[in-house]
Protein backbone atom coordinates (compact mmCIF):
# COMPACT_ATOMS: atom_id res chain seq x y z
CA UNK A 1 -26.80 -44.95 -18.17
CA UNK A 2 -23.54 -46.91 -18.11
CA UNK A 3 -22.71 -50.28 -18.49
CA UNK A 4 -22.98 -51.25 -14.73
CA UNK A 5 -26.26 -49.01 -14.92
CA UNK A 6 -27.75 -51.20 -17.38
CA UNK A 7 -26.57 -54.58 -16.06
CA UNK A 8 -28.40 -53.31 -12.70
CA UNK A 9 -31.23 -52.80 -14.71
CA UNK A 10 -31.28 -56.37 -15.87
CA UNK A 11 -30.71 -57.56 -12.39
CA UNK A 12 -33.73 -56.16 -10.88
CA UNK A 13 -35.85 -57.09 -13.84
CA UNK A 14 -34.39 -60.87 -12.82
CA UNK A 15 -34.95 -60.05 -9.62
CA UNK A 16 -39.30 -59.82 -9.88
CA UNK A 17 -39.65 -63.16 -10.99
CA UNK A 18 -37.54 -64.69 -8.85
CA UNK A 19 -37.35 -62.08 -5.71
CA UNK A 20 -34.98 -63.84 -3.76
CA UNK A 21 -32.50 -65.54 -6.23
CA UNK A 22 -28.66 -65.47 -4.48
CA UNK A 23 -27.31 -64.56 -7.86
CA UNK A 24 -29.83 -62.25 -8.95
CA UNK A 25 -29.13 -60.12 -5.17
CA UNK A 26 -25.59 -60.38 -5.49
CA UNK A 27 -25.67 -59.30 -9.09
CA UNK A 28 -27.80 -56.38 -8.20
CA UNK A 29 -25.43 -55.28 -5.14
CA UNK A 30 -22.47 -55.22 -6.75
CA UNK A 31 -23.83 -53.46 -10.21
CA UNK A 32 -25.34 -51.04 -8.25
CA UNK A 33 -21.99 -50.57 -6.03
CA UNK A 34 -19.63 -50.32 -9.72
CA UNK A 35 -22.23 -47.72 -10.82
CA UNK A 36 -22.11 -45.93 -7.69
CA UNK A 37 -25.82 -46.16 -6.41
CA UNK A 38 -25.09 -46.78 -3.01
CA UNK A 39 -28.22 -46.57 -2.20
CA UNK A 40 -29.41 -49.36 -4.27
CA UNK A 41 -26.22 -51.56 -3.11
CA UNK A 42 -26.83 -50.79 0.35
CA UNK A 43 -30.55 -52.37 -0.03
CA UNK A 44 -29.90 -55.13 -2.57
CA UNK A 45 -26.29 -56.14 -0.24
CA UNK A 46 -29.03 -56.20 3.17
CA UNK A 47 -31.07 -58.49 1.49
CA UNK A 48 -28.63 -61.05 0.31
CA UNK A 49 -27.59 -60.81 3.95
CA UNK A 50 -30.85 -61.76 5.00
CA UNK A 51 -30.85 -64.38 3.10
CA UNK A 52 -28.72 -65.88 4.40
CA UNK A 53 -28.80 -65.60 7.87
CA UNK A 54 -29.65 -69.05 8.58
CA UNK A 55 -26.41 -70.52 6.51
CA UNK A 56 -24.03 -72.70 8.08
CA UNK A 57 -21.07 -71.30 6.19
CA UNK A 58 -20.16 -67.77 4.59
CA UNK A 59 -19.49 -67.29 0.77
CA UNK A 60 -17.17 -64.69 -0.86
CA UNK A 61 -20.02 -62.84 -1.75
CA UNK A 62 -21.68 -62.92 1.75
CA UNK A 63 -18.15 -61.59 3.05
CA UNK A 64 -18.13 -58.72 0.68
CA UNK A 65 -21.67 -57.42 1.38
CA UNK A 66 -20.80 -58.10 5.37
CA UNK A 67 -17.61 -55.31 4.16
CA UNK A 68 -19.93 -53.09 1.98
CA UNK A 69 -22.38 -52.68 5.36
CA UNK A 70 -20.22 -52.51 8.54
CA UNK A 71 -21.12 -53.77 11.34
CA UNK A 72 -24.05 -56.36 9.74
CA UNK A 73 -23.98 -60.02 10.82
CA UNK A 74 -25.22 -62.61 9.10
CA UNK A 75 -26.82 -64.38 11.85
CA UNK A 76 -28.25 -61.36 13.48
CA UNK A 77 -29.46 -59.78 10.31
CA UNK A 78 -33.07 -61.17 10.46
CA UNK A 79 -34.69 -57.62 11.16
CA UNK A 80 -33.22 -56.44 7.45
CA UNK A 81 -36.00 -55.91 4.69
């Protein structure tokens, strides 16, 4: 397992105390996208655009997962798990 691997790995253990943690989603997303689990980054990047459906503006962050899963809004991504 590679760096990003392992800082993935840390994410998600983050991420089951504290489920739905911006930082903790993001973090998992984009280690899982630099170690090339697209899988993973797919489902970690839906979820941090669930999140924030409901935000009156966009971050950097939210942009890049809106890039990483074309043609996702953020206000009409209430459906994604």
């Amino acid at each position: 397992m590679g760096y990003w691997g392992i800082a993935m790995s840390k994410f998600e253990t983050s991420l089951r105390s504290a489920p739905n943690r911006f930082n903790g989603l993001y973090g998992a997303a984009r280690a899982a996208k630099l170690a090339a689990d697209q899988k993973r980054a797919k489902t970690y990047y839906r979820k941090l655009v669930a999140l924030c459906r409901q935000a009156d503006s966009i971050r950097p962050e939210i942009e890049e997962a809106k890039a990483f899963l074309p043609g996702v809004n953020v206000k009409d991504s209430a459906s994604i798990q």
